[in-house]
N, C-alpha and C. Protein backbone atom coordinates (compact mmCIF):
# COMPACT_ATOMS: atom_id res chain seq x y z
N UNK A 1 101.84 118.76 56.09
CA UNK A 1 100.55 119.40 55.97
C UNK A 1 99.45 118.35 55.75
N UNK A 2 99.62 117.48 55.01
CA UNK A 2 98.66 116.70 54.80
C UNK A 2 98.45 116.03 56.12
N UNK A 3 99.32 115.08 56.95
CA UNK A 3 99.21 114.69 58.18
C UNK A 3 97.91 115.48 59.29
N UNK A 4 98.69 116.62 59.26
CA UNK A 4 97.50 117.24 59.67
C UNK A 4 96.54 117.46 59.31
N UNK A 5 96.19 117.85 58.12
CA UNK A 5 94.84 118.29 57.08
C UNK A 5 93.55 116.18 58.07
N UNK A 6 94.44 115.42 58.00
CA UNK A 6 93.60 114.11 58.17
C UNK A 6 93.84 114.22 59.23
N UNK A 7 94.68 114.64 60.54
CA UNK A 7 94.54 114.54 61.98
C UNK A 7 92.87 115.62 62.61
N UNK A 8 93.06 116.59 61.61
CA UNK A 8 91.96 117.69 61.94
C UNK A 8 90.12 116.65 61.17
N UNK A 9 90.66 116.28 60.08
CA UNK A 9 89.61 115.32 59.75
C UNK A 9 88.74 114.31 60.91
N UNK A 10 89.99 113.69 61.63
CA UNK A 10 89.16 112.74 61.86
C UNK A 10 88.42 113.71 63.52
N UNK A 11 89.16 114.43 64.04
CA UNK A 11 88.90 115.46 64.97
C UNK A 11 87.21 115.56 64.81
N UNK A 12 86.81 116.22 63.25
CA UNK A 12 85.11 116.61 63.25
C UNK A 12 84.67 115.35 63.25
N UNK A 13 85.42 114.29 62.55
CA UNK A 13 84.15 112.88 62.84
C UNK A 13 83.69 112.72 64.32
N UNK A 14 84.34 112.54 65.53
CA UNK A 14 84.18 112.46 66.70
C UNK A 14 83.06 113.11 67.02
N UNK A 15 82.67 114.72 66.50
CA UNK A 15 81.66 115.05 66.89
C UNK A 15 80.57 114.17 66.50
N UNK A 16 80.44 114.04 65.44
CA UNK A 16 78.83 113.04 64.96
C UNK A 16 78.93 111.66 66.09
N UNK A 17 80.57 111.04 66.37
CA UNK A 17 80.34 109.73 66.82
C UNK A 17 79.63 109.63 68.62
N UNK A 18 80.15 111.21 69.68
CA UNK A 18 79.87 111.43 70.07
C UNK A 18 78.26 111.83 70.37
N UNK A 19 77.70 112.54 69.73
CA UNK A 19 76.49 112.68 69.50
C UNK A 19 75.27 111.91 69.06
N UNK A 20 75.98 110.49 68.56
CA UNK A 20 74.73 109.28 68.45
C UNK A 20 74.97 108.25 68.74
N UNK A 21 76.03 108.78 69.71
CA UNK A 21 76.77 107.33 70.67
C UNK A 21 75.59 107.48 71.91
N UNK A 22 74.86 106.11 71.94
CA UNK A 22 73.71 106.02 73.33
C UNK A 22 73.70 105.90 74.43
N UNK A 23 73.26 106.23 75.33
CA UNK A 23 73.94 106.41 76.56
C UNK A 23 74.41 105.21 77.52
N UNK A 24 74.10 103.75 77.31
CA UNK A 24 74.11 102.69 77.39
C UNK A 24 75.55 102.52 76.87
N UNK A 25 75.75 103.05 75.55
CA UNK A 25 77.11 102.20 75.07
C UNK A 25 78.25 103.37 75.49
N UNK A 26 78.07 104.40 76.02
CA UNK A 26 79.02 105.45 76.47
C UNK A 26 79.12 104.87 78.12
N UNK A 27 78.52 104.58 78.64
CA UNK A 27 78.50 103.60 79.75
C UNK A 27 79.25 102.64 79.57
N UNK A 28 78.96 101.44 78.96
CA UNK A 28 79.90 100.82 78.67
C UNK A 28 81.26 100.78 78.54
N UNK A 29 81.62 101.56 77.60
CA UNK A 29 82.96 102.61 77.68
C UNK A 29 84.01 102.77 78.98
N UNK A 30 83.06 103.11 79.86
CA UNK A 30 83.34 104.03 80.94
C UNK A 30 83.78 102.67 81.60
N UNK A 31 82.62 101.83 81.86
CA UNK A 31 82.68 100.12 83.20
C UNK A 31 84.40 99.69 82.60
N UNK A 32 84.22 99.39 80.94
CA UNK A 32 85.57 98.74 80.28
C UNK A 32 86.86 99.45 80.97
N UNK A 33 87.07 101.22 80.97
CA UNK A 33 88.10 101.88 81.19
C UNK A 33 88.22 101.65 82.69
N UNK A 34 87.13 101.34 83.12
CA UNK A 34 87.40 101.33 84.82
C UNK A 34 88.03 99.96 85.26
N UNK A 35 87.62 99.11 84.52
CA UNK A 35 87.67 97.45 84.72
C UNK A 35 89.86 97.64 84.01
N UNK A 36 89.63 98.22 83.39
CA UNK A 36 91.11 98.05 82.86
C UNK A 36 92.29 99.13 83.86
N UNK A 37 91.74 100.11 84.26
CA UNK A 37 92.20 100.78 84.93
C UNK A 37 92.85 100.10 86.76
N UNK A 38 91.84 99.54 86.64
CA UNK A 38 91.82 98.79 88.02
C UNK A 38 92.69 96.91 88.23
N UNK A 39 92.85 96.29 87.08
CA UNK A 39 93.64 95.69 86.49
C UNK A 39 94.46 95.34 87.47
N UNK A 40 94.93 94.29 87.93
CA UNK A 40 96.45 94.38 88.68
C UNK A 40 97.32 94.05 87.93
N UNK A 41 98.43 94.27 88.23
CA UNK A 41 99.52 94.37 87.26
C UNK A 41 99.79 92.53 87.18
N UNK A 42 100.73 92.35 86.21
CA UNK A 42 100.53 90.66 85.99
C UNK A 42 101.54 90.24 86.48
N UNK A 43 102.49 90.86 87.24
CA UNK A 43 103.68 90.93 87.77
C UNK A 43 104.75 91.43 88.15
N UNK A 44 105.67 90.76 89.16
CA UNK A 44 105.99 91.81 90.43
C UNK A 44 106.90 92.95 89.23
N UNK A 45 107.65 92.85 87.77
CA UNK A 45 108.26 93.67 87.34
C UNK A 45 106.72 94.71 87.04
N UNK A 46 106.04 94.30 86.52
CA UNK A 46 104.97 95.34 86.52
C UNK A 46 104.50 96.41 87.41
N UNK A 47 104.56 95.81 88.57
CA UNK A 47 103.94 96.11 89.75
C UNK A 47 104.73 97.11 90.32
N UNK A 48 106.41 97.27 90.21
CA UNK A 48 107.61 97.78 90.29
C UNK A 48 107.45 99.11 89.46
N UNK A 49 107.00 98.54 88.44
CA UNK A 49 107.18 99.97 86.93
C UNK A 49 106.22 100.95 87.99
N UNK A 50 104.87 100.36 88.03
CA UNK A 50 103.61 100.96 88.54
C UNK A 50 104.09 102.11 89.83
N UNK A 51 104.81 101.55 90.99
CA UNK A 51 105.71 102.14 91.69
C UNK A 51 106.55 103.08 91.34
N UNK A 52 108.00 102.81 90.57
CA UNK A 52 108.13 103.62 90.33
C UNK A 52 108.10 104.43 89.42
N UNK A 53 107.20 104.78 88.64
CA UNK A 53 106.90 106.32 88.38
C UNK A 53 105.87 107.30 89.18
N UNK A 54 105.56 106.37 90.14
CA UNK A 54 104.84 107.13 91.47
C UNK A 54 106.26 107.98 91.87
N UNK A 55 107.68 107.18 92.36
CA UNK A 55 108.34 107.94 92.80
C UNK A 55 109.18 108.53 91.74
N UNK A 56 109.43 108.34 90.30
CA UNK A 56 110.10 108.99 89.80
C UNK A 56 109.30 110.28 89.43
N UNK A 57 108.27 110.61 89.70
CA UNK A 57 107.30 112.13 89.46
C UNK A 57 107.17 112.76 90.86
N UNK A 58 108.06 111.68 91.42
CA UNK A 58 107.64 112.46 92.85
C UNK A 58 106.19 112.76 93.31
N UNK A 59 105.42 112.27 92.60
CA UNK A 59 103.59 112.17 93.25
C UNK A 59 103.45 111.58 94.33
N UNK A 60 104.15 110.28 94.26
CA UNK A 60 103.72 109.12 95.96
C UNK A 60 102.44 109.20 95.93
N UNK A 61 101.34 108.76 94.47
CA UNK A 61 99.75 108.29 94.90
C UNK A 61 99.78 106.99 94.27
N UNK A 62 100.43 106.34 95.22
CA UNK A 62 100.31 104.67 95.10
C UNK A 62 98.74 104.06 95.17
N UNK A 63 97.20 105.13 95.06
CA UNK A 63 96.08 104.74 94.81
C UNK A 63 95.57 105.48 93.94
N UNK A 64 96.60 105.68 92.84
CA UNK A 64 96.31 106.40 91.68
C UNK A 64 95.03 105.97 90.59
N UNK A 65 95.07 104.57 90.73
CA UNK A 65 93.70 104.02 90.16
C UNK A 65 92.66 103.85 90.38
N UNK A 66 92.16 103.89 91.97
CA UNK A 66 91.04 104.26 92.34
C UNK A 66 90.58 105.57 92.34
N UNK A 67 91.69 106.41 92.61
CA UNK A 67 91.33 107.70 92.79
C UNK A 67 90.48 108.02 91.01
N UNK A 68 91.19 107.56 90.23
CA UNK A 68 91.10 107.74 88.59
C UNK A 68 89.33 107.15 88.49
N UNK A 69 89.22 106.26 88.88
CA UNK A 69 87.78 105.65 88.63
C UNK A 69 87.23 106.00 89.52
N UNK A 70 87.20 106.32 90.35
CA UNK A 70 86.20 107.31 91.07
C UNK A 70 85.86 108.84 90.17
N UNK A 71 87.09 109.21 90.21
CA UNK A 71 86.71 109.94 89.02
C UNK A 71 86.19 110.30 87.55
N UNK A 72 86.42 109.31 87.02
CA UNK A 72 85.60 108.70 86.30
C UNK A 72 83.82 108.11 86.05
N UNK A 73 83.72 107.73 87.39
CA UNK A 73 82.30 107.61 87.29
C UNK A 73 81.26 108.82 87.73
N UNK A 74 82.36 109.92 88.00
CA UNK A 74 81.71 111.20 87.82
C UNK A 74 81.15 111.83 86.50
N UNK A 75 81.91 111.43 85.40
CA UNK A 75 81.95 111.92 84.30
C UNK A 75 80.98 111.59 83.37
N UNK A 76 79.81 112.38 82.92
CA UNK A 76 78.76 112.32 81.62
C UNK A 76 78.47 112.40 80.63
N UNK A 77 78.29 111.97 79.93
CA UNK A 77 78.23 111.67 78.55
C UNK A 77 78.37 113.59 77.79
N UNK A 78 77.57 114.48 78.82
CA UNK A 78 77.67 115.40 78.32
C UNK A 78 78.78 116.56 78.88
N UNK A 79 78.89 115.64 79.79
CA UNK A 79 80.66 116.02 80.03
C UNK A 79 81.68 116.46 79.30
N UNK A 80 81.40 115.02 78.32
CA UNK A 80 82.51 115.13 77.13
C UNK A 80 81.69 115.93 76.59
N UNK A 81 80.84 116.01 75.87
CA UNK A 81 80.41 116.35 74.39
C UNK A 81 81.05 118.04 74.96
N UNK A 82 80.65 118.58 76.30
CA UNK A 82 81.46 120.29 76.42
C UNK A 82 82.25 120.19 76.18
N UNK A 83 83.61 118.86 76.56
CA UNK A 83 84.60 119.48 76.87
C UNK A 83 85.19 119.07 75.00
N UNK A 84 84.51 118.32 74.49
CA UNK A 84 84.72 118.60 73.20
C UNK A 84 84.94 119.83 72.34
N UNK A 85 83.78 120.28 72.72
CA UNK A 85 83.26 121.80 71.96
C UNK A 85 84.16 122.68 72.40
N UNK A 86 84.50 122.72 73.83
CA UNK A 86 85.27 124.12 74.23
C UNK A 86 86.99 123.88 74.09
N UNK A 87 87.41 122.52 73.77
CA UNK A 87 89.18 121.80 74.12
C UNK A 87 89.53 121.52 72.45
N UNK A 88 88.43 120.93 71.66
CA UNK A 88 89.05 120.12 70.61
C UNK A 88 88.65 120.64 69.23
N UNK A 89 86.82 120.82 69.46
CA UNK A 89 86.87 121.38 68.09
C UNK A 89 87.40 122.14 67.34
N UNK A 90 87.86 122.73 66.16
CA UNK A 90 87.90 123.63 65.42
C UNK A 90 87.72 124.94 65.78
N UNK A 91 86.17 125.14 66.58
CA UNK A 91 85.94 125.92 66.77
C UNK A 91 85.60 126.39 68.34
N UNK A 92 85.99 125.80 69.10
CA UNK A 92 86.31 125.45 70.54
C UNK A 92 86.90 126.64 70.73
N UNK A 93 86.59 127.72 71.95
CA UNK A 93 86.35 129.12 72.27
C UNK A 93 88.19 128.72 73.22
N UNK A 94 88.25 127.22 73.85
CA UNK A 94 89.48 127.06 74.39
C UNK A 94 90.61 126.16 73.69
N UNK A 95 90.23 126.32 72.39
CA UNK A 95 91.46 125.05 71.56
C UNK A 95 92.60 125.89 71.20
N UNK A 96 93.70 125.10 71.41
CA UNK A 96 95.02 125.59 71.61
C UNK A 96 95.52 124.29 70.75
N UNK A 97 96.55 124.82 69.33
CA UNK A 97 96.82 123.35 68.64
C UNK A 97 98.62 124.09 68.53
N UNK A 98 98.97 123.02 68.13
CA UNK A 98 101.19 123.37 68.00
C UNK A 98 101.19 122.36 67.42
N UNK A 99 101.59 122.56 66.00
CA UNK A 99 101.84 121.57 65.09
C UNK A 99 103.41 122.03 64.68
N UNK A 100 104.06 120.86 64.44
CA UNK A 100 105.70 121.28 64.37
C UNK A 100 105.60 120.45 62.67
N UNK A 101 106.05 121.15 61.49
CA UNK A 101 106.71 120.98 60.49
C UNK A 101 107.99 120.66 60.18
N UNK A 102 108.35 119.87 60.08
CA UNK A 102 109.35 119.69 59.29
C UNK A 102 109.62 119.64 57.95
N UNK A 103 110.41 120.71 56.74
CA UNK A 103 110.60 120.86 56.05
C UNK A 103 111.96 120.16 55.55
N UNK A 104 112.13 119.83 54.78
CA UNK A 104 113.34 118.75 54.14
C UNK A 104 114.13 120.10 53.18
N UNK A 105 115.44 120.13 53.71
CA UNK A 105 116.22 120.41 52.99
C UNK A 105 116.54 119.98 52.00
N UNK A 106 116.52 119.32 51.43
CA UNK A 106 116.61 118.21 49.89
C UNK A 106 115.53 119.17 48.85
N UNK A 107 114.60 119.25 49.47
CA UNK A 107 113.15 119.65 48.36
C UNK A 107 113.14 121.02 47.96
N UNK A 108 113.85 121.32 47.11
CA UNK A 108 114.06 122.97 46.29
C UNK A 108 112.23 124.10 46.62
N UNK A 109 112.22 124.33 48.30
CA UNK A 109 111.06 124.87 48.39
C UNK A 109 111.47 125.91 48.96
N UNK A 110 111.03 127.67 48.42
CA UNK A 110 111.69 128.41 49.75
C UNK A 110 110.90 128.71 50.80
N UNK A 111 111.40 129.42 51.97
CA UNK A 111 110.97 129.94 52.99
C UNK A 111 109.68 130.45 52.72
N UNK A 112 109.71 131.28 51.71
CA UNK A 112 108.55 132.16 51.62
C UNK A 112 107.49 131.18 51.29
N UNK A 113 107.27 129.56 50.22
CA UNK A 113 106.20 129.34 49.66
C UNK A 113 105.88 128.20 51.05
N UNK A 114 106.42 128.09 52.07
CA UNK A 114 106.09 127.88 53.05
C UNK A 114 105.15 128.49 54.11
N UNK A 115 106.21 129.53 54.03
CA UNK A 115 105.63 130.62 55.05
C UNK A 115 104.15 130.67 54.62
N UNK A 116 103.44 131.28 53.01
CA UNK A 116 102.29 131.07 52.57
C UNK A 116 101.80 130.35 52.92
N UNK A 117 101.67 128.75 52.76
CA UNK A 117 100.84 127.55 52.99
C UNK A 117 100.38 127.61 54.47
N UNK A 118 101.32 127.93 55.27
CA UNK A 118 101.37 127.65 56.36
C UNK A 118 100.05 129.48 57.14
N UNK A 119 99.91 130.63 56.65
CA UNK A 119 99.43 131.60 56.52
C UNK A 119 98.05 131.27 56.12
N UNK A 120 98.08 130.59 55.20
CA UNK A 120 96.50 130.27 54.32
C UNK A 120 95.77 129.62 55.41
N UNK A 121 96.24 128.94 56.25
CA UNK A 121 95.51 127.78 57.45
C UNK A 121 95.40 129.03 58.66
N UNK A 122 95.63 130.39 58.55
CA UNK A 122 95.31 131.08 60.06
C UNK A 122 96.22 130.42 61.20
N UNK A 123 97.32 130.04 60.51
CA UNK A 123 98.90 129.57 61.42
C UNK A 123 100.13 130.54 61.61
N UNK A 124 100.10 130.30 62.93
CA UNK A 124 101.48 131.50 63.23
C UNK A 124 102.79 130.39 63.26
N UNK A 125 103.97 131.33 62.43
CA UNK A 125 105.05 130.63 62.19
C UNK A 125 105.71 131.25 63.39
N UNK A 126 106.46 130.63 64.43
CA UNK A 126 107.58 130.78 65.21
C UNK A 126 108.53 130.67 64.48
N UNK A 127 109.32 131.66 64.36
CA UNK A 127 111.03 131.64 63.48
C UNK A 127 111.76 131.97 64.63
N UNK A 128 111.69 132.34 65.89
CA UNK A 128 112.68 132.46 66.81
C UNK A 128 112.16 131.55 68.20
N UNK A 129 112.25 130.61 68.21
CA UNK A 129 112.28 129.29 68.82
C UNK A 129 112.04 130.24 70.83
N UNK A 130 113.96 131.02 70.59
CA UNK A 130 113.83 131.54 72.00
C UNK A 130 113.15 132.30 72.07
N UNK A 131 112.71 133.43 71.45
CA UNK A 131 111.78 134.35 72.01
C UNK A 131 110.63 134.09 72.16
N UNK A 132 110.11 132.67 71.30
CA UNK A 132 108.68 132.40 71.72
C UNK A 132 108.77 132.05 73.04
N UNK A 133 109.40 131.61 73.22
CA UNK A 133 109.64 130.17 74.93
C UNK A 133 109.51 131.91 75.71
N UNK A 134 110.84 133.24 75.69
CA UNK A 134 110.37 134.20 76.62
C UNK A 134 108.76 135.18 77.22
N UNK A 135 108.05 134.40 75.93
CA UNK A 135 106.73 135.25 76.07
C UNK A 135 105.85 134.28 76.40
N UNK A 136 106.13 133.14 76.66
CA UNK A 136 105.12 132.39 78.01
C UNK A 136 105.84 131.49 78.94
N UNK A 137 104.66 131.81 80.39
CA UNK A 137 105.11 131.49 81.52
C UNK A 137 105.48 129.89 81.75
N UNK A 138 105.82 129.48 81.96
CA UNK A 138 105.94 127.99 83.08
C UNK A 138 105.11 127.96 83.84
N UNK A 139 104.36 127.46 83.57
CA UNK A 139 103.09 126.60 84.60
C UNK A 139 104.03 126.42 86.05
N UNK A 140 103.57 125.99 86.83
CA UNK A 140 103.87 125.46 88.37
C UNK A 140 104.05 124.62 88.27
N UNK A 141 104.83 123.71 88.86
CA UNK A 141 104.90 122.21 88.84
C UNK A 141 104.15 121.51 89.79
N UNK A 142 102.80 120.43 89.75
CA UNK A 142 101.87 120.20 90.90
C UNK A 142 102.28 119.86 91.68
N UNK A 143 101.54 119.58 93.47
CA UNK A 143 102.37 119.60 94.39
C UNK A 143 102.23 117.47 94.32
N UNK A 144 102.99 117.41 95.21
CA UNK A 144 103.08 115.93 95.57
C UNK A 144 101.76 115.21 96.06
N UNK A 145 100.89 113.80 95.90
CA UNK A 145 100.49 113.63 96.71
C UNK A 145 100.55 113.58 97.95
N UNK A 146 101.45 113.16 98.13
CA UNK A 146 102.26 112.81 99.64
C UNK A 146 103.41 113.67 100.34
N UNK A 147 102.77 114.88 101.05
CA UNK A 147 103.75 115.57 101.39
C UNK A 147 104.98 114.80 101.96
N UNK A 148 106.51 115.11 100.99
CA UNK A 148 107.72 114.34 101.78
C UNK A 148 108.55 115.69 101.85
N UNK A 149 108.17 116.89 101.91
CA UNK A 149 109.55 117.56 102.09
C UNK A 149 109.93 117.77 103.63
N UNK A 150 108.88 117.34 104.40
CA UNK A 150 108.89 117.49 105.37
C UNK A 150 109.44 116.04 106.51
N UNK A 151 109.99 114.97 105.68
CA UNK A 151 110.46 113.71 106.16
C UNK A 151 112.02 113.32 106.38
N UNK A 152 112.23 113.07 107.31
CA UNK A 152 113.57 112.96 107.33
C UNK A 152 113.82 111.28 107.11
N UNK A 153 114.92 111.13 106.43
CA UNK A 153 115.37 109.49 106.24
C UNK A 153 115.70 108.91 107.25
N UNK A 154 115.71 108.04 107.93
CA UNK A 154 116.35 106.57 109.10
C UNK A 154 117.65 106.04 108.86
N UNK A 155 118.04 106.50 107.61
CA UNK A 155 119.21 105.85 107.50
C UNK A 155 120.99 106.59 108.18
């Protein structure tokens, strides 16, 4: 609990840092992430990793980093500050949080003065693991960059 009580802490600082961060140094930001993004790898084992998890996700967008900073230099200062408000805050109309507890068997605490603590914060306890998993869907899995289902091998 505490972990979280300071993960949610530093969550509201962001808003103030966001909000008198100038638009010059949020720029900045952006050139640094692009300049690092774009990076070549420092070697051929690097360069390999970079590869494959193109093919171990099965994506095949071996121009995954341009595509990223292009995208990126779309993005505005007040970009974030929405997608703050509606993804992260507290009070964000779209924030969705799953915090997993672990309780220690060792520590003479019962179920119930748990269950409370955990109630007082406007937290739903999952006690049946499977039936939560039956009452939501599986997303889709995205499609490939590179259509291959349609490729036959040479070998």
């Amino acid at each position: 609990m505490y972990v979280d009580s300071r993960i949610e802490n530093y969550i509201n600082t962001i808003e103030q840092l966001l909000m008198n961060m100038p638009e010059e140094e949020f720029n900045k930001y952006k050139d640094a992430l692009a300049v690092k993004l774009l990076e070549k790898p420092k070697g051929l084992m690097k360069q390999a990793a970079v590869y494959q998890v193109e093919i171990d996700t099965q994506d095949y967008n071996f121009n995954r980093a341009q595509i990223e900073v292009e995208a990126l230099k779309l993005i505005a200062k007040d970009d974030i500050i929405k997608f703050y408000n509606d993804q992260i805050s507290q009070s964000g109309p779209e924030r969705h949080k799953l915090a997993v507890h672990v309780r220690s068997t060792l520590k003479n605490t019962t179920a119930e003065e748990v269950d409370n603590s955990l109630m007082a914060n406007n937290t739903i306890l999952i006690k049946d693991i499977t039936d939560f998993k039956k009452k939501h869907q599986l997303y889709q899995l995205p499609n490939s960059f590179m259509p291959v289902g349609h490729t036959k091998s040479k070998l």
